[in-house]
N, C-alpha and C. Protein backbone atom coordinates (compact mmCIF):
# COMPACT_ATOMS: atom_id res chain seq x y z
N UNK A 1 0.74 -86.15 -45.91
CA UNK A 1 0.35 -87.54 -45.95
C UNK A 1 -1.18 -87.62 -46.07
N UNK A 2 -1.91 -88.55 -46.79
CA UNK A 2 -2.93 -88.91 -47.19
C UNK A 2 -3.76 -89.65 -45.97
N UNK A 3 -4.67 -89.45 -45.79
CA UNK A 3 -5.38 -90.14 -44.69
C UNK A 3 -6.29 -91.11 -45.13
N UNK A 4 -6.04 -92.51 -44.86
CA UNK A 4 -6.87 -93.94 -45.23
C UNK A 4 -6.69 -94.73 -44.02
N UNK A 5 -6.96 -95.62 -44.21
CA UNK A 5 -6.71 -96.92 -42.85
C UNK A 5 -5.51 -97.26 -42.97
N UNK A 6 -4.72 -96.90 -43.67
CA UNK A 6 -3.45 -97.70 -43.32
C UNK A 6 -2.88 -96.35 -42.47
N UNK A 7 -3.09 -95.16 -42.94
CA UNK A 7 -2.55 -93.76 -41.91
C UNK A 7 -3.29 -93.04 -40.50
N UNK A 8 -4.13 -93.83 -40.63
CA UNK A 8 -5.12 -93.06 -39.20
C UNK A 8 -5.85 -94.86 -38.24
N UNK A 9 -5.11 -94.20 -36.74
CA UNK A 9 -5.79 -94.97 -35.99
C UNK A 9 -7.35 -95.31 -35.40
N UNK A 10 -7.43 -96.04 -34.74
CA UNK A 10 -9.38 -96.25 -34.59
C UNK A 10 -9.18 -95.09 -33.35
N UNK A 11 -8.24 -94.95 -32.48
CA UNK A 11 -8.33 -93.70 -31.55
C UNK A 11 -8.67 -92.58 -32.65
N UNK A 12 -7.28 -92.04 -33.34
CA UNK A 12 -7.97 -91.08 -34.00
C UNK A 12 -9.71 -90.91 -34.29
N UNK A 13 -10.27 -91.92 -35.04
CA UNK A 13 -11.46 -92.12 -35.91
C UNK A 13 -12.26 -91.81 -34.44
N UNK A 14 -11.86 -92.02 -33.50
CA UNK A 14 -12.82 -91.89 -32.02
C UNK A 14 -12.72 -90.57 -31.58
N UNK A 15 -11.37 -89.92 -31.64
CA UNK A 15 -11.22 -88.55 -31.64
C UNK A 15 -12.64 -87.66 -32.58
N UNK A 16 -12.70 -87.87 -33.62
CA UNK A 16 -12.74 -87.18 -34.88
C UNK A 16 -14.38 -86.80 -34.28
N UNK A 17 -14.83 -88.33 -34.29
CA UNK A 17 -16.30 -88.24 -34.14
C UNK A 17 -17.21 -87.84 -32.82
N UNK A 18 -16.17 -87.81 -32.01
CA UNK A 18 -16.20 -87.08 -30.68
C UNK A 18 -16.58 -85.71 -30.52
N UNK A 19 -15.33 -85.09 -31.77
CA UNK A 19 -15.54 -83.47 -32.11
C UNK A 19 -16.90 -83.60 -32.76
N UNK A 20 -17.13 -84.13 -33.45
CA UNK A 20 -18.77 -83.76 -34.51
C UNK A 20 -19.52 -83.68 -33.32
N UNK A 21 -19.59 -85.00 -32.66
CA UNK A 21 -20.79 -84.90 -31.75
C UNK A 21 -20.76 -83.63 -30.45
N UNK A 22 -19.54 -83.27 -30.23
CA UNK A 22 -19.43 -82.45 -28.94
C UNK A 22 -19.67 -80.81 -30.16
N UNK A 23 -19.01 -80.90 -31.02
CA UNK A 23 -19.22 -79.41 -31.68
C UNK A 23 -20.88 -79.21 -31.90
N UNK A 24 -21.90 -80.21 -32.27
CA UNK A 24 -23.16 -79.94 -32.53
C UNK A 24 -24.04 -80.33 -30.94
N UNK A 25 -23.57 -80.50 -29.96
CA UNK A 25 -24.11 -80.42 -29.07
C UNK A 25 -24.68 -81.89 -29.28
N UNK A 26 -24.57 -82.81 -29.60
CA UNK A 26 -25.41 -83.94 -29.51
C UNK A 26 -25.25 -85.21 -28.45
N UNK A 27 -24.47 -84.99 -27.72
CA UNK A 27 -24.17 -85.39 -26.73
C UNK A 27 -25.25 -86.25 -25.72
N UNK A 28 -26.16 -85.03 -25.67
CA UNK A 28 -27.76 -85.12 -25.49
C UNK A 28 -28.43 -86.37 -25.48
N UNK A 29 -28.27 -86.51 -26.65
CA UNK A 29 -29.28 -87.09 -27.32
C UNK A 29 -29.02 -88.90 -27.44
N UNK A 30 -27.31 -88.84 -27.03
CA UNK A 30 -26.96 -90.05 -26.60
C UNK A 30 -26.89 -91.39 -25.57
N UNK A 31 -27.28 -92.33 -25.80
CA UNK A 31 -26.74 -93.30 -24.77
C UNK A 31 -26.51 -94.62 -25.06
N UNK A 32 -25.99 -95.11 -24.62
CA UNK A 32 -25.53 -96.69 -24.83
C UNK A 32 -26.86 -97.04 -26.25
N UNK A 33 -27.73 -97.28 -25.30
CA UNK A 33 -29.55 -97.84 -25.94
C UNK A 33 -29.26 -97.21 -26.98
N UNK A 34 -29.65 -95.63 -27.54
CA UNK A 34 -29.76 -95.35 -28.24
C UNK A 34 -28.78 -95.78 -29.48
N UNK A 35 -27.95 -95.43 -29.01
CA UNK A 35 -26.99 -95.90 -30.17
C UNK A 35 -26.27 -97.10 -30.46
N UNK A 36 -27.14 -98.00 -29.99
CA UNK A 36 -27.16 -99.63 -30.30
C UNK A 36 -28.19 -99.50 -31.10
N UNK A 37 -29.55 -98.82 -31.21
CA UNK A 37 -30.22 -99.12 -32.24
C UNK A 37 -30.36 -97.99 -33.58
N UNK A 38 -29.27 -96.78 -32.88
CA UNK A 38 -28.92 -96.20 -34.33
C UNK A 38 -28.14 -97.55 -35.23
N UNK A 39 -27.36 -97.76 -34.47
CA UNK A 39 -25.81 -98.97 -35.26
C UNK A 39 -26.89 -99.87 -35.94
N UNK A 40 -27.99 -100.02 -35.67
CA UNK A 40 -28.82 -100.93 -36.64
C UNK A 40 -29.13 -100.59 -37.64
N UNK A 41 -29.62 -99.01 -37.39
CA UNK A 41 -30.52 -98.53 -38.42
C UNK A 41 -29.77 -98.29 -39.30
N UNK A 42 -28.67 -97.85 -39.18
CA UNK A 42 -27.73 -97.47 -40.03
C UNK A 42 -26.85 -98.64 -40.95
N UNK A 43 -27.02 -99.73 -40.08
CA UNK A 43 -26.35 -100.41 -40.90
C UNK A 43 -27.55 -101.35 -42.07
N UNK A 44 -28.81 -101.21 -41.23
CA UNK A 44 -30.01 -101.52 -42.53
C UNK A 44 -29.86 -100.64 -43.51
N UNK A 45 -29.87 -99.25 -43.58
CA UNK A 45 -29.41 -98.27 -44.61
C UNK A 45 -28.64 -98.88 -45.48
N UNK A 46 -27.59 -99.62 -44.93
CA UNK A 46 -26.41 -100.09 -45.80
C UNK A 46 -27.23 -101.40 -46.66
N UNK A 47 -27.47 -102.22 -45.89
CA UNK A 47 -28.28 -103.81 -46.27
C UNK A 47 -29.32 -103.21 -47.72
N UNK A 48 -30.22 -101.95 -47.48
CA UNK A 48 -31.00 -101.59 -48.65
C UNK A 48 -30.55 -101.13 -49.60
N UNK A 49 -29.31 -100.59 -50.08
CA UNK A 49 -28.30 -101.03 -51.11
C UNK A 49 -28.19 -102.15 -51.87
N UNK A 50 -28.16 -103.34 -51.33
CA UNK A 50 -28.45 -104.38 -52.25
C UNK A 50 -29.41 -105.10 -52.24
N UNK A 51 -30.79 -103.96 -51.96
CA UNK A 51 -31.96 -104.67 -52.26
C UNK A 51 -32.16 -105.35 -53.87
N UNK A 52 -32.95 -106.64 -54.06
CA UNK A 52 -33.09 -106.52 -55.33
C UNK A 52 -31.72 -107.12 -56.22
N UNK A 53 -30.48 -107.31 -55.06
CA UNK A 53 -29.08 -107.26 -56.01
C UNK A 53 -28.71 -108.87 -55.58
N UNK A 54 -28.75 -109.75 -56.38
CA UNK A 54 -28.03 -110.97 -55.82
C UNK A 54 -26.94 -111.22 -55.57
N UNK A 55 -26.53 -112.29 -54.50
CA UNK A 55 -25.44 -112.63 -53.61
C UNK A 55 -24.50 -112.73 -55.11
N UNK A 56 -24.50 -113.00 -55.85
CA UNK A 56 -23.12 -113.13 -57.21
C UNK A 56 -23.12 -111.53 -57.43
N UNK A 57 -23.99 -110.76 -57.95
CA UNK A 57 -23.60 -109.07 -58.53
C UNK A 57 -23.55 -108.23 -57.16
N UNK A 58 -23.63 -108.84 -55.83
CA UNK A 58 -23.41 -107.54 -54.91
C UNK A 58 -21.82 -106.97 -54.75
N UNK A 59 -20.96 -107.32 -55.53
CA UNK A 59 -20.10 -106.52 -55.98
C UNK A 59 -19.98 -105.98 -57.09
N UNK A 60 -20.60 -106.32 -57.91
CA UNK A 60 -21.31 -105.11 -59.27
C UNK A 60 -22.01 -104.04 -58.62
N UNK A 61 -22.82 -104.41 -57.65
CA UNK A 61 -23.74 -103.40 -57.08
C UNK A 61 -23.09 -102.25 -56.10
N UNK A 62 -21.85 -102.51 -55.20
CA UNK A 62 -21.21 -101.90 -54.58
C UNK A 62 -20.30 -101.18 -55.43
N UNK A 63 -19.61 -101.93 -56.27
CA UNK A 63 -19.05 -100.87 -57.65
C UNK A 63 -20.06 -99.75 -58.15
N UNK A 64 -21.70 -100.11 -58.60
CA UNK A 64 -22.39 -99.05 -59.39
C UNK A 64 -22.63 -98.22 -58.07
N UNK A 65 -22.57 -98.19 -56.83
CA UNK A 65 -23.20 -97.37 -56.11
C UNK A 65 -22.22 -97.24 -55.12
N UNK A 66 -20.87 -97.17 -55.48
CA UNK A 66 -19.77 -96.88 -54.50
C UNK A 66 -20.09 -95.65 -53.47
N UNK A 67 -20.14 -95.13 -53.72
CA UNK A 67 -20.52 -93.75 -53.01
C UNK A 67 -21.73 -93.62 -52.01
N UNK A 68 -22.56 -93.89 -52.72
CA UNK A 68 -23.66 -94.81 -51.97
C UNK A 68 -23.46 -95.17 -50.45
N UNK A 69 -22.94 -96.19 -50.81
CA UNK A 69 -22.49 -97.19 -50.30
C UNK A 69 -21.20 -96.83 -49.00
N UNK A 70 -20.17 -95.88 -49.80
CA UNK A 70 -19.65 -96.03 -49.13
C UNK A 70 -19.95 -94.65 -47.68
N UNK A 71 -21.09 -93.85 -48.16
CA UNK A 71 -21.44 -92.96 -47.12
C UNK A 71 -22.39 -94.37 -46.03
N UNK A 72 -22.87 -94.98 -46.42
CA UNK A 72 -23.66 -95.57 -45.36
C UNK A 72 -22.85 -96.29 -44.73
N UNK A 73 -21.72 -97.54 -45.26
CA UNK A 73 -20.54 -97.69 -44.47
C UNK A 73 -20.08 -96.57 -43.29
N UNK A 74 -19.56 -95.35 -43.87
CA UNK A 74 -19.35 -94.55 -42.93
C UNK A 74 -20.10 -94.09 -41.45
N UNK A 75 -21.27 -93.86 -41.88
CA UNK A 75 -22.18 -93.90 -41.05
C UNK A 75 -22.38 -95.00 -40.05
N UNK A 76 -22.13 -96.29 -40.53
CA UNK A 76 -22.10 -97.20 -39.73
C UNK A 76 -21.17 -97.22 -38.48
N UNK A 77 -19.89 -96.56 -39.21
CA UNK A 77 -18.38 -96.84 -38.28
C UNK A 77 -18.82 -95.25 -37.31
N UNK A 78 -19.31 -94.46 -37.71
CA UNK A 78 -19.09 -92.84 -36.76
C UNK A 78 -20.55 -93.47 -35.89
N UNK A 79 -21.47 -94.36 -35.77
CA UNK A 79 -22.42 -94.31 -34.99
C UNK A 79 -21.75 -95.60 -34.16
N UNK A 80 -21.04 -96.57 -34.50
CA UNK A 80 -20.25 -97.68 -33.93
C UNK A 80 -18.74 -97.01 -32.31
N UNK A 81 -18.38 -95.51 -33.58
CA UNK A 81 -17.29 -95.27 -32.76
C UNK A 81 -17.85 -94.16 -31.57
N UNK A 82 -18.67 -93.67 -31.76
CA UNK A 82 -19.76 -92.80 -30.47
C UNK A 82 -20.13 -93.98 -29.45
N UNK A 83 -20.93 -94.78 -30.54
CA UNK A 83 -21.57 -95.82 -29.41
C UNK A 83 -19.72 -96.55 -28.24
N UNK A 84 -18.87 -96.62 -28.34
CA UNK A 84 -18.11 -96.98 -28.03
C UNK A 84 -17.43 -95.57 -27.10
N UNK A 85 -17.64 -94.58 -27.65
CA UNK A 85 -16.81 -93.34 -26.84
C UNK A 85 -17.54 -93.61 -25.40
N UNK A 86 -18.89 -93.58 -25.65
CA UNK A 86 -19.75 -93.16 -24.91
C UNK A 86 -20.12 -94.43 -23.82
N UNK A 87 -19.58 -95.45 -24.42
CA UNK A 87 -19.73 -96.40 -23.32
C UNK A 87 -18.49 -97.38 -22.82
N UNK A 88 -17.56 -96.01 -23.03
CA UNK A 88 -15.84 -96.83 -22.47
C UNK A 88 -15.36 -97.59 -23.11
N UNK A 89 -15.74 -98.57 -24.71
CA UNK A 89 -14.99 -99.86 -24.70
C UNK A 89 -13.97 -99.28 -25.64
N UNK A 90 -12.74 -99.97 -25.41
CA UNK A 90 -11.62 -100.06 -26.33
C UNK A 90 -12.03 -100.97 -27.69
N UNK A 91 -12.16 -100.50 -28.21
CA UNK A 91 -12.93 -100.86 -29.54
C UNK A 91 -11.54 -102.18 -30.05
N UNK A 92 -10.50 -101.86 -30.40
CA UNK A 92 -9.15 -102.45 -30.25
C UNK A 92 -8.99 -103.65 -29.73
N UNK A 93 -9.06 -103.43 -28.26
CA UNK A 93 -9.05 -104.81 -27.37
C UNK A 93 -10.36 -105.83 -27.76
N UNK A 94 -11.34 -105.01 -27.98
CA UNK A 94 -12.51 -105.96 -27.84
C UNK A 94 -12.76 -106.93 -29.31
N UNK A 95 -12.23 -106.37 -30.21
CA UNK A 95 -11.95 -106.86 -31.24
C UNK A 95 -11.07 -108.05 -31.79
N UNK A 96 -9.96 -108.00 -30.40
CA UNK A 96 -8.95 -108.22 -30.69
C UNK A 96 -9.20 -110.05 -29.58
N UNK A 97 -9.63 -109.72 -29.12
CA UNK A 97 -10.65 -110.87 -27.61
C UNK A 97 -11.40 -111.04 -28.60
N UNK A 98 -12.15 -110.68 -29.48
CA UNK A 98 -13.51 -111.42 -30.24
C UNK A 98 -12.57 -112.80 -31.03
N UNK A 99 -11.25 -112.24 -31.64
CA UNK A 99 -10.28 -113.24 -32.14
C UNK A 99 -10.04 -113.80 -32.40
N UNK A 100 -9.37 -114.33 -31.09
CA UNK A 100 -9.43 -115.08 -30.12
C UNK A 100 -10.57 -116.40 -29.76
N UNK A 101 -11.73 -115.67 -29.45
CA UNK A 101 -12.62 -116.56 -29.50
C UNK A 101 -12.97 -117.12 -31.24
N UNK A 102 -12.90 -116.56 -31.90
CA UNK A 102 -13.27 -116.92 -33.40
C UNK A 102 -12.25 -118.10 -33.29
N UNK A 103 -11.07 -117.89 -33.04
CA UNK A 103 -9.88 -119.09 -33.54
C UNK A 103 -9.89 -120.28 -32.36
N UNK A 104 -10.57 -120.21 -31.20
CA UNK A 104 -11.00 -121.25 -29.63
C UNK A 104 -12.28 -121.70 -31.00
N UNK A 105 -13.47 -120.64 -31.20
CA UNK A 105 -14.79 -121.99 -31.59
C UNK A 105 -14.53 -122.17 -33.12
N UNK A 106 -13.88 -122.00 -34.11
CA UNK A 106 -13.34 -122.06 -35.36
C UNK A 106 -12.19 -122.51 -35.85
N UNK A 107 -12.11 -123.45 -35.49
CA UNK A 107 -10.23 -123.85 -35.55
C UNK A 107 -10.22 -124.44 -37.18
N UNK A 108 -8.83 -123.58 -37.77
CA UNK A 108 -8.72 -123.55 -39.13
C UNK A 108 -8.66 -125.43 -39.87
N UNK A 109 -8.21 -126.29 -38.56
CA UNK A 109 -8.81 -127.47 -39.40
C UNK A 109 -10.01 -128.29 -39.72
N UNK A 110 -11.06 -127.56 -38.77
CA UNK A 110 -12.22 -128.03 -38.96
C UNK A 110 -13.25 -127.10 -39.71
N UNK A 111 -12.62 -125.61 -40.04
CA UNK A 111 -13.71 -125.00 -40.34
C UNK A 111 -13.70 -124.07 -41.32
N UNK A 112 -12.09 -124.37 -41.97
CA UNK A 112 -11.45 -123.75 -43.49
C UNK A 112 -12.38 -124.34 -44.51
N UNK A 113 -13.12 -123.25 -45.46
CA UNK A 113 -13.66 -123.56 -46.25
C UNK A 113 -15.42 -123.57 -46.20
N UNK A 114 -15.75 -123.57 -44.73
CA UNK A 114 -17.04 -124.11 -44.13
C UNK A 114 -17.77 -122.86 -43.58
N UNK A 115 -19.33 -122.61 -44.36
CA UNK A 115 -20.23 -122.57 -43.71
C UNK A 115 -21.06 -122.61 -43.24
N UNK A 116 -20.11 -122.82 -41.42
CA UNK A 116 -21.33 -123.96 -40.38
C UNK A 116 -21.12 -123.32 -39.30
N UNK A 117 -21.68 -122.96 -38.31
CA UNK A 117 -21.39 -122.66 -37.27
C UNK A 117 -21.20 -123.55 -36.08
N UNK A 118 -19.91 -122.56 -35.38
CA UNK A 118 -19.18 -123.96 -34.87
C UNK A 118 -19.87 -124.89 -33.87
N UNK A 119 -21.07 -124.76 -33.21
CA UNK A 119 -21.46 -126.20 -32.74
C UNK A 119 -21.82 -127.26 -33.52
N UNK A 120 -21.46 -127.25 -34.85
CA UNK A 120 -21.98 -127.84 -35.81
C UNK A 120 -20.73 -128.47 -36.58
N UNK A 121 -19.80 -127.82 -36.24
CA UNK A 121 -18.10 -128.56 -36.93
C UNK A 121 -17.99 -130.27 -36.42
């Protein structure tokens, strides 16, 4: 079997990146802090990809630089799923509670179609 998101869980993906970091010893070098502002840096990495690329071709631009692109994505999720090993959260649940709140301050009849943020519906 082929491994994509529809075949591998976010445990797994937490497994995986666990081994990288425990096989290279980097363990170290971790903590909550830190890797709240790796998850930035990394995801600016991603943002400078479509420097230069306007909001209509930034899917032309993610097409010409798939690869690109999709290593800094990656990077985003293995510094997201450390930052999470390393500071207990069920990545799952918390996601799953963010929801939740999206559908309490976003309710699909006031805010289908709209963007406003919801003290503003």
């Amino acid at each position: 079997m082929k491994c994509n998101d529809k075949t591998m869980t976010i445990q797994q993906l937490k497994n995986i990146a666990q081994k990288t970091v425990d096989e290279r010893d980097w363990n170290q070098f971790h903590s909550p802090q830190n890797m709240s502002m790796y998850i930035s840096i990394e995801a600016n990495e991603l943002l400078e990809k479509f420097l230069y690329s306007s909001p209509e071709k930034s899917l032309e631009t993610v097409n010409q630089k798939r690869t690109e692109i999709e290593n800094e994505a990656a990077d985003v999720l293995m510094t997201l799923l450390i930052f999470c090993n390393i500071s207990n959260i069920d990545l799952t649940k918390a996601f799953l509670q963010k929801q939740e709140e999206i559908k309490a301050k976003y309710p699909i009849d006031k805010s289908k179609g709209k963007a406003i943020k919801y003290d503003k519906l």
